[in-house]
Each structure stands twice: as structure tokens, then as C-alpha cells.
PDB file of N, CA and C in Angstrom:
ATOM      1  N   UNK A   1      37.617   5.644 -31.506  1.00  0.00           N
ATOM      2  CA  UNK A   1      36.211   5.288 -31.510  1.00  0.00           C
ATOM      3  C   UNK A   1      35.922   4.154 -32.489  1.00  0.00           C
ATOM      4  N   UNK A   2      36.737   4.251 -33.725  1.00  0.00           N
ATOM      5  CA  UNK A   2      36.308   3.142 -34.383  1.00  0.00           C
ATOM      6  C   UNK A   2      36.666   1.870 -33.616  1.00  0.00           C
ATOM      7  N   UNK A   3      37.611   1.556 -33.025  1.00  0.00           N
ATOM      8  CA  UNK A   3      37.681   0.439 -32.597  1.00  0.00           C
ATOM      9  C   UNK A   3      36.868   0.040 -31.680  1.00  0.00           C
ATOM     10  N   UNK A   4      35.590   0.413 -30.603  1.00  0.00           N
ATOM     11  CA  UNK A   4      34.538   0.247 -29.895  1.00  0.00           C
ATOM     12  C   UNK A   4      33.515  -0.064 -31.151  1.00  0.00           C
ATOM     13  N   UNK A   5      33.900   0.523 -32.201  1.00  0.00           N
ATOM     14  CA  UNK A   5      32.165   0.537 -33.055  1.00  0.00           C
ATOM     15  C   UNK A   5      32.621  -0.955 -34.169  1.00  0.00           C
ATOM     16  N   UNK A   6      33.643  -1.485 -33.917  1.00  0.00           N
ATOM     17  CA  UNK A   6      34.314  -2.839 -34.692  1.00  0.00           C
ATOM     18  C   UNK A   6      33.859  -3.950 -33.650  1.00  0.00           C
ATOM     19  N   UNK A   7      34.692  -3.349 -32.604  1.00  0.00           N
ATOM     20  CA  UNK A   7      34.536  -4.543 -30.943  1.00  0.00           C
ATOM     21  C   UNK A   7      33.996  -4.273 -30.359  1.00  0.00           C
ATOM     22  N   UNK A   8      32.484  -4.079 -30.112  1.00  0.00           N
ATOM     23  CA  UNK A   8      32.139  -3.715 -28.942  1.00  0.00           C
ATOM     24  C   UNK A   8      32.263  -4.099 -27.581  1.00  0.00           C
ATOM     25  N   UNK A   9      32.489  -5.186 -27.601  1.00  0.00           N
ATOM     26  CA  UNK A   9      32.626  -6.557 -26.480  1.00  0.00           C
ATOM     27  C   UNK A   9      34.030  -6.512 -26.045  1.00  0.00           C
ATOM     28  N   UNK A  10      34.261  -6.574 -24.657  1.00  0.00           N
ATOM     29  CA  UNK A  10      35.468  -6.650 -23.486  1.00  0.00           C
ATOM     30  C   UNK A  10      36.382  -7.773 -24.560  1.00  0.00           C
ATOM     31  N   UNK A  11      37.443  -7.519 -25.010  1.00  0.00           N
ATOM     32  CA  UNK A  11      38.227  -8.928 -25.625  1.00  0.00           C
ATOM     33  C   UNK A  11      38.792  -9.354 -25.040  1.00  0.00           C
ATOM     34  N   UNK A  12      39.228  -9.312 -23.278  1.00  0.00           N
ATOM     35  CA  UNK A  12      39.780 -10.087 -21.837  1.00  0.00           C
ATOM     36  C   UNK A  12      38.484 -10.847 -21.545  1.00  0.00           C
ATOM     37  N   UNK A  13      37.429 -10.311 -21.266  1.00  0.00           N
ATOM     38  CA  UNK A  13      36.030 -11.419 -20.819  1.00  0.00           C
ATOM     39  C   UNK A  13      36.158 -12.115 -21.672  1.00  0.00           C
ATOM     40  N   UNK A  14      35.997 -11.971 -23.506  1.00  0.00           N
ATOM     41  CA  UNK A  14      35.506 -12.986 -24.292  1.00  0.00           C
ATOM     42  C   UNK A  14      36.683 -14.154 -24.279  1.00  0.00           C
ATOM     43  N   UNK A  15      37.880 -13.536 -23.552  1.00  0.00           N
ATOM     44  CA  UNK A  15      39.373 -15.111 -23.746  1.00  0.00           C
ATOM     45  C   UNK A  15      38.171 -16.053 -22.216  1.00  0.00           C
ATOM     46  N   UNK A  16      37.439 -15.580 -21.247  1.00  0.00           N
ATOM     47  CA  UNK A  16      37.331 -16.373 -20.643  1.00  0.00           C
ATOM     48  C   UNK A  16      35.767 -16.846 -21.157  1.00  0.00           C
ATOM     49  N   UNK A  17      35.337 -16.425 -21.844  1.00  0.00           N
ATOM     50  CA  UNK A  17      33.864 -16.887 -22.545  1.00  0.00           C
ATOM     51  C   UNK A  17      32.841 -16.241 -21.882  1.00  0.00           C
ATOM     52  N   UNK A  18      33.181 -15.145 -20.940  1.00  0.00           N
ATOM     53  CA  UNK A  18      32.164 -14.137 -21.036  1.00  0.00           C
ATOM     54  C   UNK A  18      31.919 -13.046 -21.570  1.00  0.00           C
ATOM     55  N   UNK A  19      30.770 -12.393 -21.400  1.00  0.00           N
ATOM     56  CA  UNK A  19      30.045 -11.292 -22.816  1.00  0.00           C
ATOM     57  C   UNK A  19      30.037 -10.433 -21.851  1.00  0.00           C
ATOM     58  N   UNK A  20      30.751  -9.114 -21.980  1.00  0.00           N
ATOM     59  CA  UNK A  20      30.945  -8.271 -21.375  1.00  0.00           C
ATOM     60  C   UNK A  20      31.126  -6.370 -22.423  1.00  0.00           C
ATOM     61  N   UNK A  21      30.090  -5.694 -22.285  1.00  0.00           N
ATOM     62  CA  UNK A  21      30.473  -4.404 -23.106  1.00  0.00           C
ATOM     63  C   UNK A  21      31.228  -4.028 -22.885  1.00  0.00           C
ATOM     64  N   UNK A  22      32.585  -3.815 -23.810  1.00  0.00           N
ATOM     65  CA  UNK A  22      33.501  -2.893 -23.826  1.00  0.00           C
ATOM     66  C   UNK A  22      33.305  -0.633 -23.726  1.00  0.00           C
ATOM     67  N   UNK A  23      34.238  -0.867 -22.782  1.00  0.00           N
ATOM     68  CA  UNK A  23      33.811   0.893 -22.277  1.00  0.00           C
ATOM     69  C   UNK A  23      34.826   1.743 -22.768  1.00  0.00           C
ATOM     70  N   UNK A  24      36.033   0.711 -23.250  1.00  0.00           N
ATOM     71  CA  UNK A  24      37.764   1.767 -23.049  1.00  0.00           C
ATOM     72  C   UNK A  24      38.559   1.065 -24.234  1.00  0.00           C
ATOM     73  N   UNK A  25      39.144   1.892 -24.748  1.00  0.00           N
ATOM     74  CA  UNK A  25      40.061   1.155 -25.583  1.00  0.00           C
ATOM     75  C   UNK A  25      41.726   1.564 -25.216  1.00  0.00           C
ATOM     76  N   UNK A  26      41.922   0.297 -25.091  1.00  0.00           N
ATOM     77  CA  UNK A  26      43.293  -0.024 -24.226  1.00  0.00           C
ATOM     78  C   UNK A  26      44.474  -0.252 -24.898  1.00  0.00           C
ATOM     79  N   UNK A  27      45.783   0.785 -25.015  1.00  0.00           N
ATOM     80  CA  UNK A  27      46.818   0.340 -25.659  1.00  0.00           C
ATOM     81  C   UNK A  27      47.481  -0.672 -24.649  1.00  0.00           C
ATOM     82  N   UNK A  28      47.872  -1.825 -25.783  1.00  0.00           N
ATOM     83  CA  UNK A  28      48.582  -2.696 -25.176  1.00  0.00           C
ATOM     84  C   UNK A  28      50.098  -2.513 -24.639  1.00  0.00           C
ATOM     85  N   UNK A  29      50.502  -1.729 -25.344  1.00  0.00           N
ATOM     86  CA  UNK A  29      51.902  -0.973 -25.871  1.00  0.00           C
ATOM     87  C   UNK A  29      51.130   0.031 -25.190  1.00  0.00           C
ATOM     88  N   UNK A  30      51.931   0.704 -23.429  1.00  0.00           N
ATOM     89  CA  UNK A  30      51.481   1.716 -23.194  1.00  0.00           C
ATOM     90  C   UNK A  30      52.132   2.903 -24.302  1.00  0.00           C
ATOM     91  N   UNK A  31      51.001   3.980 -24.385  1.00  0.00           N
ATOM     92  CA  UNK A  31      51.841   5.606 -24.809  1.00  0.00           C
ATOM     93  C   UNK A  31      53.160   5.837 -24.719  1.00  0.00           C
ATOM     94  N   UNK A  32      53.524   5.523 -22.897  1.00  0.00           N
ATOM     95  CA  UNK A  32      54.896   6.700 -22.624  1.00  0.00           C
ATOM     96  C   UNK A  32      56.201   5.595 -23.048  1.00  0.00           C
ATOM     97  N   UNK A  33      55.661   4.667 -23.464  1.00  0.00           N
ATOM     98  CA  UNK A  33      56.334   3.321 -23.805  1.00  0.00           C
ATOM     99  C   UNK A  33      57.088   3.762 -25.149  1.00  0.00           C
ATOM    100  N   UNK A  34      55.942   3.662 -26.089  1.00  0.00           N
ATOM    101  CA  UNK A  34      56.217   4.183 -27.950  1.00  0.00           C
ATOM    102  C   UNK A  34      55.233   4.786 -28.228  1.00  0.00           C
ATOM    103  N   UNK A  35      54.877   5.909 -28.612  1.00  0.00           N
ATOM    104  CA  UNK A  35      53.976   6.971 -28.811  1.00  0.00           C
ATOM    105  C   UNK A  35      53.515   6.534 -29.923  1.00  0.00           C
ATOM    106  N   UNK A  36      54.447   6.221 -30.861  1.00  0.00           N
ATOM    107  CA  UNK A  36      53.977   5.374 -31.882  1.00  0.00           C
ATOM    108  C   UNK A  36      53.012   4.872 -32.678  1.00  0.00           C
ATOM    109  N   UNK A  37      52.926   3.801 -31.164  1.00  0.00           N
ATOM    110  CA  UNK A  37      51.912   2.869 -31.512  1.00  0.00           C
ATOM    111  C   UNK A  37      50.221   3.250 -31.039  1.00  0.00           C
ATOM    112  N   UNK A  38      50.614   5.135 -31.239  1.00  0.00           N
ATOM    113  CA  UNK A  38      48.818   5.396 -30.505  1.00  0.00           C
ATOM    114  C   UNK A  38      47.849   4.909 -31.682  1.00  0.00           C
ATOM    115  N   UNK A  39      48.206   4.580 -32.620  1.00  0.00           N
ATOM    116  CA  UNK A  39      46.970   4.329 -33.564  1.00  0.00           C
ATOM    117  C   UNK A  39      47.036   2.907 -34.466  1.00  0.00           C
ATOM    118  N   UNK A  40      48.604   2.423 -33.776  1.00  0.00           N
ATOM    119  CA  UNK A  40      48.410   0.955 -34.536  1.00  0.00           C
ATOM    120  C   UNK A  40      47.279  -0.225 -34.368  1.00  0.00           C
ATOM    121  N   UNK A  41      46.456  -0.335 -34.811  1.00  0.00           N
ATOM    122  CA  UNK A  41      45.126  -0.913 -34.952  1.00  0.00           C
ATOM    123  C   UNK A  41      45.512  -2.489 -33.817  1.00  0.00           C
ATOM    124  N   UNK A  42      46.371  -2.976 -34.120  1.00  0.00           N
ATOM    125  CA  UNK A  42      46.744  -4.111 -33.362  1.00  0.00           C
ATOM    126  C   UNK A  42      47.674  -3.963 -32.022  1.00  0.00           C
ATOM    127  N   UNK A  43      47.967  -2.549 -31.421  1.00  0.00           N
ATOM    128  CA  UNK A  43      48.261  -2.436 -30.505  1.00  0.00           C
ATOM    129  C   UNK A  43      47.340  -1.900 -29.427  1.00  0.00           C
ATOM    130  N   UNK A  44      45.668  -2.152 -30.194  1.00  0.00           N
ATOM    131  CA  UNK A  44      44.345  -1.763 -29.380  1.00  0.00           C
ATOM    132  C   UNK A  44      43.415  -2.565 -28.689  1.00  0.00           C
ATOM    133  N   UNK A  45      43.229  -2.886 -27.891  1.00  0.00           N
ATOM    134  CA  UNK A  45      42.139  -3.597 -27.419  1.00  0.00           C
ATOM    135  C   UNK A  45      41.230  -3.128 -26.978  1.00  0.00           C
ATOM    136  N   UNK A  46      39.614  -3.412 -27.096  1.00  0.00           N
ATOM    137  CA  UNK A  46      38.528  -2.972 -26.453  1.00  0.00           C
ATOM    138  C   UNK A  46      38.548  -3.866 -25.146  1.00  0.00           C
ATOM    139  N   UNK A  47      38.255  -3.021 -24.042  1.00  0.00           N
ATOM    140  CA  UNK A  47      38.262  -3.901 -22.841  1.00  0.00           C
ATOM    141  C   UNK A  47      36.855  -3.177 -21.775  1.00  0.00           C
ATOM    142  N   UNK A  48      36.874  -3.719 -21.169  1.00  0.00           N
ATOM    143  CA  UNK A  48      35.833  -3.150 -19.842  1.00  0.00           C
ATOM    144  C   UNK A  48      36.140  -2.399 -18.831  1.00  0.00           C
ATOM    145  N   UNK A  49      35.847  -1.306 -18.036  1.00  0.00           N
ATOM    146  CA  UNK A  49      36.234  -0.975 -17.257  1.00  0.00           C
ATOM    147  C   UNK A  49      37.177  -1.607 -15.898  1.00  0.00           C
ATOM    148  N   UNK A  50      36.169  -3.020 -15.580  1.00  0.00           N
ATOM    149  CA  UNK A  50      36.912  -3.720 -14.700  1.00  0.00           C
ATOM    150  C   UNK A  50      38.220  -4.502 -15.291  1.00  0.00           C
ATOM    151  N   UNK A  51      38.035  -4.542 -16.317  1.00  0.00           N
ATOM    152  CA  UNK A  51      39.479  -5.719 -16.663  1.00  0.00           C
ATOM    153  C   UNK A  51      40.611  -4.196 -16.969  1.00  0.00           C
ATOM    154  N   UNK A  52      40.501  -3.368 -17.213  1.00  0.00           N
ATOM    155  CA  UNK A  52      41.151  -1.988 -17.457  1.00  0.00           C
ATOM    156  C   UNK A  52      41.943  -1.789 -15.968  1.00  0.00           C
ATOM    157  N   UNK A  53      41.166  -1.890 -14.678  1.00  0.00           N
ATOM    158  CA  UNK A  53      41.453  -1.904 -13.347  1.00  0.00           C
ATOM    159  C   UNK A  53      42.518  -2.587 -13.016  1.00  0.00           C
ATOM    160  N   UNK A  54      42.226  -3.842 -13.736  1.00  0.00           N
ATOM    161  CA  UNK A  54      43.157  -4.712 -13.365  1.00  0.00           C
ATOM    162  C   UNK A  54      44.187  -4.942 -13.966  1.00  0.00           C
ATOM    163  N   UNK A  55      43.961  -4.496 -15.131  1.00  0.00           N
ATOM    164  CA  UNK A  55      45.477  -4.811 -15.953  1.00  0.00           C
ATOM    165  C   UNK A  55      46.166  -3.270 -15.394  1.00  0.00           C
ATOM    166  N   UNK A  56      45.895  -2.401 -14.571  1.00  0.00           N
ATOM    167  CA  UNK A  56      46.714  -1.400 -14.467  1.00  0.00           C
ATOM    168  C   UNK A  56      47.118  -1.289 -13.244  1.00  0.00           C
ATOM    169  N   UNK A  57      46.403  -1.991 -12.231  1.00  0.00           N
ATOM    170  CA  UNK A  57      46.583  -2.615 -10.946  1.00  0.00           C
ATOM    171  C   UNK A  57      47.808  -3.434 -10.573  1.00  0.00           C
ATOM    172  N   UNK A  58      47.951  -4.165 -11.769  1.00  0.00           N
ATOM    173  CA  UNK A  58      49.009  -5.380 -11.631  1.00  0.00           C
ATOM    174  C   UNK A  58      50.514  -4.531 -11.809  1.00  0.00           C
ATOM    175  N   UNK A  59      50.485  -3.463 -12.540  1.00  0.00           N
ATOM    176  CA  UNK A  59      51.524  -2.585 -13.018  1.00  0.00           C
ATOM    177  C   UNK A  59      51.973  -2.152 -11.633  1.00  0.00           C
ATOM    178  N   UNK A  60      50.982  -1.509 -10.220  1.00  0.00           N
ATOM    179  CA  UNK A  60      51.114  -0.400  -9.499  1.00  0.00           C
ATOM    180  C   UNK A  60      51.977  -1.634  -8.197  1.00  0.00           C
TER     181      UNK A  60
END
């Protein structure tokens, strides 16, 4: 949660210069990857639901 109440804003919209509320906070470093990294602050991104879609879309 802290990281929504730091970023509130999608940080995939803001690389393209749009303002978008962030809904999800997204390990970059999936879980089943390195468990690890569930709380490394820089392996977090706030993102939006739709960019969340898609970055997990591209995986499937």
C-alpha cells in the first residue's frame, strides 16, 4: 500500500506522458520468479489496470 500512497499515478502511462491513476502494484520481478523480491521497493511499480492487462498478456 505504501507504494500507491508514494505513486499514485500509472508509471507505464506517465513513460508515454499520460496521467493515468494507478490501481495495482506490479512486481517487476514476478513472485514465482524470486520470492524475494516481494518487498524490494525497486522491484515495484504502480501501474493501471489496463497497462497490468497488458504486460501479462504479452507473457500468455
Amino acid at each position: 500500500m505504501t507504494k500507491l500512497v508514494n505513486q499514485p499515478l500509472c508509471e507505464e502511462c506517465l513513460k508515454n506522458k499520460n496521467v493515468t491513476q494507478g490501481q495495482i502494484v506490479h512486481h517487476i520481478i514476478e513472485l514465482k520468479e524470486d520470492w524475494e523480491q516481494r518487498v524490494n521497493q525497486k522491484n515495484l511499480e504502480t501501474i493501471c489496470r489496463e497497462c497490468h492487462n497488458k504486460h501479462h498478456k504479452k507473457k500468455w
